[in-house]
Protein backbone atom coordinates (compact mmCIF):
# COMPACT_ATOMS: atom_id res chain seq x y z
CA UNK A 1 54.20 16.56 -2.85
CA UNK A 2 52.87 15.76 0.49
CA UNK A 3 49.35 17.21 0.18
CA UNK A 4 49.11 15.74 -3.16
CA UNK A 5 49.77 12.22 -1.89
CA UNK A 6 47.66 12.87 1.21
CA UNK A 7 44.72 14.30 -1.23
CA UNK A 8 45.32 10.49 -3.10
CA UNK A 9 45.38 8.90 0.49
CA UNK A 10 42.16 10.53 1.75
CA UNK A 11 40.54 9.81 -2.09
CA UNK A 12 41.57 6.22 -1.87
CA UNK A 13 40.19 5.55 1.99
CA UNK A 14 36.67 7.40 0.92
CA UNK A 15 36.65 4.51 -1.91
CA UNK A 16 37.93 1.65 -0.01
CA UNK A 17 34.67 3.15 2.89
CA UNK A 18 32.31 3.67 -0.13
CA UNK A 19 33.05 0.04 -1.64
CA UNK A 20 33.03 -1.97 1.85
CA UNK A 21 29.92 0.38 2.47
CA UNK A 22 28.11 -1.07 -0.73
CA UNK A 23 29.29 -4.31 0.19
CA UNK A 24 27.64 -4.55 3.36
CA UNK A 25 24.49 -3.84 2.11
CA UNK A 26 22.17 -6.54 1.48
CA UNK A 27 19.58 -6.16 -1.49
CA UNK A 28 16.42 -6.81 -0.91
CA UNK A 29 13.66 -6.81 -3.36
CA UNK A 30 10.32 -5.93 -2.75
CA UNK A 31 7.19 -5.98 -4.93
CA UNK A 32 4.83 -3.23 -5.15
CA UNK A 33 0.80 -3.53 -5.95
CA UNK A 34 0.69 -0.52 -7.88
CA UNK A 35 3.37 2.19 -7.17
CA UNK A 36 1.63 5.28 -9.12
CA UNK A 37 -1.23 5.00 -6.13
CA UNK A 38 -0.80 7.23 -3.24
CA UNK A 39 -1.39 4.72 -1.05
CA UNK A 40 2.05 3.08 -1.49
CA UNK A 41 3.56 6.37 -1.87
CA UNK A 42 5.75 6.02 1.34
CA UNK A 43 7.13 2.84 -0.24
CA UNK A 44 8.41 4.71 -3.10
CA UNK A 45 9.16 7.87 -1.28
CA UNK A 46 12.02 6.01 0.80
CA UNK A 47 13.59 4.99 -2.24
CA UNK A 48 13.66 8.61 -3.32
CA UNK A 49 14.97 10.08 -0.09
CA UNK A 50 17.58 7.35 0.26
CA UNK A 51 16.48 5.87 3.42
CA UNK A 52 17.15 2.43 2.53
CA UNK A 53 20.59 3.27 1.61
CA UNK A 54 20.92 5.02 4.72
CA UNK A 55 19.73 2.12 6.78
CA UNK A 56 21.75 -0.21 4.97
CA UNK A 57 19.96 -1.92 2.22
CA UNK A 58 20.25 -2.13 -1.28
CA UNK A 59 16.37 -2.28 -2.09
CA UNK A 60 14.65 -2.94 -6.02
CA UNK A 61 11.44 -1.74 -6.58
CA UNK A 62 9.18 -4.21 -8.81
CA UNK A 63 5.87 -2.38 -9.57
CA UNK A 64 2.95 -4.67 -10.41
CA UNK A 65 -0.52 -3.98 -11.74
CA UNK A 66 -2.08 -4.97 -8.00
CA UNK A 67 -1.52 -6.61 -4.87
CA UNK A 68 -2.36 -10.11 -5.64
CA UNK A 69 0.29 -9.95 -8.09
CA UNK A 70 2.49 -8.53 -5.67
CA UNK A 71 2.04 -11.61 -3.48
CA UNK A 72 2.26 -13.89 -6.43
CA UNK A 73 5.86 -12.42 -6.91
CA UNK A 74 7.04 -13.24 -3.09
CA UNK A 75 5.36 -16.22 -3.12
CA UNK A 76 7.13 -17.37 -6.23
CA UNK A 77 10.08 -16.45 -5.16
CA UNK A 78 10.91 -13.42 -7.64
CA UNK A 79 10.33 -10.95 -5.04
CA UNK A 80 11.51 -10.93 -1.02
CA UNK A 81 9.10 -8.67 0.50
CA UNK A 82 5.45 -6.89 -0.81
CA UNK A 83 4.47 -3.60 -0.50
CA UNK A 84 0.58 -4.11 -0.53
CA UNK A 85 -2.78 -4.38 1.77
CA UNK A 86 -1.89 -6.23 4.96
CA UNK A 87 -5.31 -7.93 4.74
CA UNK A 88 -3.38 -10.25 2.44
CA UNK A 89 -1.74 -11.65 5.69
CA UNK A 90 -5.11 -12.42 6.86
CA UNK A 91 -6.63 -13.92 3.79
CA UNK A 92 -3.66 -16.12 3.00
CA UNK A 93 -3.46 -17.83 7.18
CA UNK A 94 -6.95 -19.22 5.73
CA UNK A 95 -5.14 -21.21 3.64
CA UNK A 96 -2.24 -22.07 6.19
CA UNK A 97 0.11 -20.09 4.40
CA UNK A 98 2.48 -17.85 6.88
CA UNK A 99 2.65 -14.16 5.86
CA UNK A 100 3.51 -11.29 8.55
CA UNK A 101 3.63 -7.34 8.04
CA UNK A 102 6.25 -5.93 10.11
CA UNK A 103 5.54 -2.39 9.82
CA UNK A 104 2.28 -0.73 8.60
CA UNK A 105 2.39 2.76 6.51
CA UNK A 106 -1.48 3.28 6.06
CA UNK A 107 -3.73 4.12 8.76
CA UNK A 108 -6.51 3.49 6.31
CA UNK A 109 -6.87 1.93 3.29
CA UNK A 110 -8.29 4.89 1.08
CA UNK A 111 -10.00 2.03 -1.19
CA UNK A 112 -12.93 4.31 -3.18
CA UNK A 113 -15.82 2.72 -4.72
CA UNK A 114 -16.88 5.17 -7.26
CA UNK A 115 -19.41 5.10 -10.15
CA UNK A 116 -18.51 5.15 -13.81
CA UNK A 117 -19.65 9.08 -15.21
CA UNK A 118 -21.54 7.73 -17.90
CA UNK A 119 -23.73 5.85 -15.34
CA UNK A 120 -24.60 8.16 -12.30
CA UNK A 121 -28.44 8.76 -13.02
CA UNK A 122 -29.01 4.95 -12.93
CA UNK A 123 -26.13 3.32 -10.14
CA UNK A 124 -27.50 5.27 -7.01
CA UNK A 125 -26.62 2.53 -4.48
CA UNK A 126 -24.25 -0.49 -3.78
CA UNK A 127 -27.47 -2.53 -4.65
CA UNK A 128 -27.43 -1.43 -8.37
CA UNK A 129 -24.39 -3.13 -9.17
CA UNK A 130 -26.16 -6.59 -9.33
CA UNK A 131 -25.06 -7.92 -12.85
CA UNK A 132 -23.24 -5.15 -13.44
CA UNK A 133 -19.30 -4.67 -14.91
CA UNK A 134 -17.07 -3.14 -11.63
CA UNK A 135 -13.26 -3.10 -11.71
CA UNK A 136 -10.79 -3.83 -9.35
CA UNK A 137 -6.88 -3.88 -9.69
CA UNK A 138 -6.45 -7.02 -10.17
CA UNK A 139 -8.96 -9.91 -9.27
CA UNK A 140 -7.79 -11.38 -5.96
CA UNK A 141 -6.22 -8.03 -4.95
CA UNK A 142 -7.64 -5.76 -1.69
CA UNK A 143 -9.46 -3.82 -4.03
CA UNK A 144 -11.10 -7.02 -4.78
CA UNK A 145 -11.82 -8.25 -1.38
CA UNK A 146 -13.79 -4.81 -0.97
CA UNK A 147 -15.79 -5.15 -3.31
CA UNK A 148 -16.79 -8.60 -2.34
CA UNK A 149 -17.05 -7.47 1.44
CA UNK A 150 -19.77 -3.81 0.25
CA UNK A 151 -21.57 -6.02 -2.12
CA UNK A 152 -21.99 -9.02 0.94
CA UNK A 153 -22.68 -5.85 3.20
CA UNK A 154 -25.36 -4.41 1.39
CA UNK A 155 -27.23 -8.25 0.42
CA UNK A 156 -25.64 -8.55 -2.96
CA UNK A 157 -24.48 -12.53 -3.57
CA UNK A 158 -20.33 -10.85 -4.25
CA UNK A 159 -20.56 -13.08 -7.18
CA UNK A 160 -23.46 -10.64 -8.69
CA UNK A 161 -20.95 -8.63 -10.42
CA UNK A 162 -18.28 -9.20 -13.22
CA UNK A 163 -15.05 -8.48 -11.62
CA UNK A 164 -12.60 -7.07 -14.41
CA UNK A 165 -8.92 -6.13 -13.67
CA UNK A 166 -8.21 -2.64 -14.70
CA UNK A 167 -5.44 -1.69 -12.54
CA UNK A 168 -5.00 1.31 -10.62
CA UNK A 169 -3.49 4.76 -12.69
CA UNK A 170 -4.30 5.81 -15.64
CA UNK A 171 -5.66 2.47 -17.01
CA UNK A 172 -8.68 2.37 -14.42
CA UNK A 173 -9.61 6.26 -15.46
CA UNK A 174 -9.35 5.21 -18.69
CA UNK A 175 -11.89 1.95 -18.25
CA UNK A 176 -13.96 4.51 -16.26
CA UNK A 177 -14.18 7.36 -18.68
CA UNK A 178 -14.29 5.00 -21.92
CA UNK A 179 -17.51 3.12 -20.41
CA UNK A 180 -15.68 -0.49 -20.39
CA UNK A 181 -16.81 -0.53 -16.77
CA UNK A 182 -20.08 0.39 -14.89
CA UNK A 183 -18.30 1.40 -11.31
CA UNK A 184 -14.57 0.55 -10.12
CA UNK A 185 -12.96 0.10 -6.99
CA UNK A 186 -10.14 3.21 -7.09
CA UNK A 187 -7.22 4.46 -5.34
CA UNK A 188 -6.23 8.21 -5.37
CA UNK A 189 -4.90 9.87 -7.39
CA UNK A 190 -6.98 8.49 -9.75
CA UNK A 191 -10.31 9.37 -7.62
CA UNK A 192 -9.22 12.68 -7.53
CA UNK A 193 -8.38 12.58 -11.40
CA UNK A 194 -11.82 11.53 -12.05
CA UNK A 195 -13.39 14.43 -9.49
CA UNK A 196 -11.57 17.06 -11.85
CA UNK A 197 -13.24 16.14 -14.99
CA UNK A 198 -16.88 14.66 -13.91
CA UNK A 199 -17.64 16.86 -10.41
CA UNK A 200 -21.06 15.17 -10.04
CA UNK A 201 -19.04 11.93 -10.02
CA UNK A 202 -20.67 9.60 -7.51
CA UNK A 203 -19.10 7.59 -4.68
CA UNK A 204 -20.81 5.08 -2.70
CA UNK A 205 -18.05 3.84 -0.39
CA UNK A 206 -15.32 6.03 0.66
CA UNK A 207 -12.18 4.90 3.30
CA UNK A 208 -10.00 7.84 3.03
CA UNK A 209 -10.57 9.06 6.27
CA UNK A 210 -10.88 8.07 10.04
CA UNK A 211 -14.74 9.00 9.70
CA UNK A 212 -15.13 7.29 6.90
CA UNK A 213 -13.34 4.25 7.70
CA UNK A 214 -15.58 4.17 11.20
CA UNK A 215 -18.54 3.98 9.07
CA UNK A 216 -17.85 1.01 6.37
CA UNK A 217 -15.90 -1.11 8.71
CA UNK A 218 -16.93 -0.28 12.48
CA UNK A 219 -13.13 0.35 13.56
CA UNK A 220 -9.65 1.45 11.91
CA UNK A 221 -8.48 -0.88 9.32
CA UNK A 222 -5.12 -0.89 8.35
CA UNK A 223 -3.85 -0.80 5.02
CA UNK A 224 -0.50 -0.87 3.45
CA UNK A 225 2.14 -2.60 4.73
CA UNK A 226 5.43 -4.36 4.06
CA UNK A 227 4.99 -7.53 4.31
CA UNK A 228 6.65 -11.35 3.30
CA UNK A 229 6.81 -14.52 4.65
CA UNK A 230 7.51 -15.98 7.96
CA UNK A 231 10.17 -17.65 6.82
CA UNK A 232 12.04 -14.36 5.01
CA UNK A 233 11.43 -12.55 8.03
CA UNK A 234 12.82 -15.10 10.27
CA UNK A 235 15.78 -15.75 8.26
CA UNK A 236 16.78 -12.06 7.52
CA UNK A 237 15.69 -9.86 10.23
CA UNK A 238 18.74 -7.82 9.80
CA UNK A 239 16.79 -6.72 6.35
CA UNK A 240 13.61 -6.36 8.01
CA UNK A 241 14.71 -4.12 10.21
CA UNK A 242 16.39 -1.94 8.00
CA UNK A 243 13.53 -1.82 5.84
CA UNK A 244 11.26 -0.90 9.14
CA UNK A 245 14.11 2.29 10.39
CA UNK A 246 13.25 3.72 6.01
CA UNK A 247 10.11 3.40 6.33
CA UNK A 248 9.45 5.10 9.53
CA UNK A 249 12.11 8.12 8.89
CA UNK A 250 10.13 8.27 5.92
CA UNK A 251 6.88 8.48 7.47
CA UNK A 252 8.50 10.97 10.02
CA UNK A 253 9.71 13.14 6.99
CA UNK A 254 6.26 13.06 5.36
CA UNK A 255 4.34 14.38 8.86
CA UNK A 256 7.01 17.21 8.84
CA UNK A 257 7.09 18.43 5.31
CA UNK A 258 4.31 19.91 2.73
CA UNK A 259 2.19 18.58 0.78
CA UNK A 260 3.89 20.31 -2.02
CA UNK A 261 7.58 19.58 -0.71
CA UNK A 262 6.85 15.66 -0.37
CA UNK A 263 5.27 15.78 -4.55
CA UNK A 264 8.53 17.71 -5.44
CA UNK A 265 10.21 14.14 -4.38
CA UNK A 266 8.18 12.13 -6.46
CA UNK A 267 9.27 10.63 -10.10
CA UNK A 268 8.26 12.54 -12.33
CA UNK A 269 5.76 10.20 -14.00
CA UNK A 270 4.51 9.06 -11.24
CA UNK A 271 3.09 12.54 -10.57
CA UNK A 272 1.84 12.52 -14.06
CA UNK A 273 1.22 15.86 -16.08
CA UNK A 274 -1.41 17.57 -14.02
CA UNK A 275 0.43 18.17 -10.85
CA UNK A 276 -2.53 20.50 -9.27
CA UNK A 277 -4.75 17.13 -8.92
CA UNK A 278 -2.10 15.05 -7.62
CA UNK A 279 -1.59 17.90 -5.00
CA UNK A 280 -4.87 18.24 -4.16
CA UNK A 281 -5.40 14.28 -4.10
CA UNK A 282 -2.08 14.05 -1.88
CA UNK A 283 -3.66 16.22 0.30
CA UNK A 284 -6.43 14.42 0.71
CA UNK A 285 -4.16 11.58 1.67
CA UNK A 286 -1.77 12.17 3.71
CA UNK A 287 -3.72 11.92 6.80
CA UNK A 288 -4.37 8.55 5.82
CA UNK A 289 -0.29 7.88 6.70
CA UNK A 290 0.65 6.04 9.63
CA UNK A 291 2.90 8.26 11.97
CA UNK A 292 4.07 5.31 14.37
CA UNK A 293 4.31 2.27 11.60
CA UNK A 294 2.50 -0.07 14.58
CA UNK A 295 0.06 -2.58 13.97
CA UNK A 296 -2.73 -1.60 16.04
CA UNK A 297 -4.26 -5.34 17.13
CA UNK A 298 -7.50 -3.84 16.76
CA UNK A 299 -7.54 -3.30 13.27
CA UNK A 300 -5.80 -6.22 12.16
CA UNK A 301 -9.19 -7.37 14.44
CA UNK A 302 -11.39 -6.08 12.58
CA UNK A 303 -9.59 -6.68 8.82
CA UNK A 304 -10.86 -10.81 10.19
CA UNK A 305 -13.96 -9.32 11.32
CA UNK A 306 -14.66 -8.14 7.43
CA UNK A 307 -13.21 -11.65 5.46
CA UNK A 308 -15.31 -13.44 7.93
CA UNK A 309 -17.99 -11.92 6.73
CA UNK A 310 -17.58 -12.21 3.08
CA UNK A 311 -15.77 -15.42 2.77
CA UNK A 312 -16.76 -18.38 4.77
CA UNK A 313 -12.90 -20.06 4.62
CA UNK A 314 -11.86 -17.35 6.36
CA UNK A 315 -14.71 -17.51 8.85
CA UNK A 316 -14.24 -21.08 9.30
CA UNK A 317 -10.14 -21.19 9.40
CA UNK A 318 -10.10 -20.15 13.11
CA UNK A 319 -7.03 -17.97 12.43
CA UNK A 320 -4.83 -16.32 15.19
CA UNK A 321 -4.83 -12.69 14.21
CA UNK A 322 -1.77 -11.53 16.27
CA UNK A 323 0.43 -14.42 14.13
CA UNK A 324 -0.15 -12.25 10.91
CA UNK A 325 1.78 -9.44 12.07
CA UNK A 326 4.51 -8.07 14.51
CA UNK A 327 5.60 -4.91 15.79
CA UNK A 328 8.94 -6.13 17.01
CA UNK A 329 11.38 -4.08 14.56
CA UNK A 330 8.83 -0.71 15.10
CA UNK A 331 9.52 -1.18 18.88
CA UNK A 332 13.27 -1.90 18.08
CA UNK A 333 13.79 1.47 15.89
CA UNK A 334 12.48 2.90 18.92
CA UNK A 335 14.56 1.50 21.03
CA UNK A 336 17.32 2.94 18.70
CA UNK A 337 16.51 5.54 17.17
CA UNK A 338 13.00 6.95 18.69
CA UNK A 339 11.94 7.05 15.64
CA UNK A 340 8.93 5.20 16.42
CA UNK A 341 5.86 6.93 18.69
């Protein structure tokens, strides 16, 4: 009789902890520009090891075709924080609207500009695209703002081209193989989707790597982050730094397992049917990762340097760089847990 009403006792504390647990938690919503793209993989991955449980939040995911309708969800008010391209933060002080990341998952932005198969004899350079159909994510999004920046790069007017939203999974191969489109903006997996079928497949602008990145934009330039409001962040920094300690165990997690052990995590339709591609194209990515979730001032430097360039608001807005992003909750988690480099 006594063990069975201490078994009930013990049951009945592990449901009172459980319930008071869940009620502590605050939810948190955040939008995501695309969640089947590797870039926002670490995002996604958290959710599937449980970190933001484990740090105490109760987070939604909200996936959206690109990162301008990411933003459009936080700044409506239907989502609290976005998942997406930090150079958002940058774009939108231009228009004296407050946005700050608070902890930065991609070193580099991986944004691919690649040439449609059925057009590689006669789109040989960035300067072919004049007049020409090339599609982005969604018009507005980072994919977007890269295009505009390569085309103003190479002494193409950025309004030379028809800019057509085709998102960034299977819809954008789809464009790309079924000729809608004459080049895209992509993401992996989907470059690497396209490199399976079409191996003469052309590229004329790649940011997957450090080297890479040195060469289109003359210094690192940061690319996803978790970003929202000033006034979200302000208000709820309890959230913000939970959402920083999941994203950096995360990121700690990914730099310690395999390529192969970090897909096995994945949804399953995320990693689609042809899981050797999406291995191979995680590979490809995962040095892209941050490993310290810092801002380094220097590239948020040099994602001005490039809207400057391509958009004269920007250029002409006088913005204060180091107000569109902080590293105070990375520097906390390492304060706390060392989680942080």
């Amino acid at each position: 009789m006594k063990n069975t009403i201490a078994r009930l006792a013990g049951a009945l504390l592990a449901l009172t902890l459980t319930t008071s647990l869940a009620a502590a938690q605050s939810k948190v919503t955040i939008a995501v520009g695309g969640g089947s793209c590797l870039c926002y993989l670490p995002t996604v991955l958290a959710k599937q090891l449980g970190e933001y449980e484990k740090a105490g939040v109760s987070v939604e995911l909200v996936d959206l075709k690109g990162g301008s309708d990411a933003l459009k969800a936080v700044l409506g008010g239907s989502a609290d924080v976005v998942s997406g391209y930090f150079d958002h933060c940058v774009n939108l002080a231009a228009k004296k609207q407050e946005l700050q990341s608070f902890v930065v998952y991609d070193r580099y932005p991986g944004l691919v500009l690649v040439v449609a198969p059925s057009r590689t004899n006669d789109i040989k350079s960035v300067k072919d695209l004049a007049g020409k159909k090339v599609g982005v994510s969604a018009p507005g999004s980072s994919t977007d703002f890269f295009l505009k920046y390569m085309l103003k790069k190479n002494g193409l007017d950025p309004t030379s081209v028809a800019v057509i939203g085709v998102g960034l999974g299977a819809t954008a191969v789809a464009a790309m193989e079924q000729g809608q489109i004459d080049a895209a903006v992509m993401l992996d997996p989907s470059v690497t989707v396209l490199q399976g079928s079409h191996k003469d497949l052309r590229i004329l602008s790649d940011t997957r790597t450090q080297k890479d990145t040195l060469e289109t934009f003359g210094g690192e330039y940061p690319g996803g982050a978790l970003y929202s409001t000033v006034a979200w962040i302000n208000g709820h920094e309890k959230e913000a730094q939970a959402l920083t300690n999941a994203i950096l165990a995360t990121l700690a997690w990914i730099h310690s397992h395999t390529p192969e052990e970090i897909m096995a995590k994945m949804p399953e339709q995320t990693v689609g049917k042809n899981k050797d591609l999406y291995l191979a194209a995680l590979k490809n990515t995962i040095p892209m990762y941050s490993e310290t979730g810092k801002m380094d001032p220097k590239g948020a430097d040099a994602v001005l340097a490039v809207f400057s360039v391509g958009s004269p608001e920007v250029a002409n807005a006088k913005i204060d760089v180091s107000k569109t992003f902080t590293n105070k909750f990375v520097e906390q988690a390492k304060k706390t847990t060392g989680s942080a480099k």
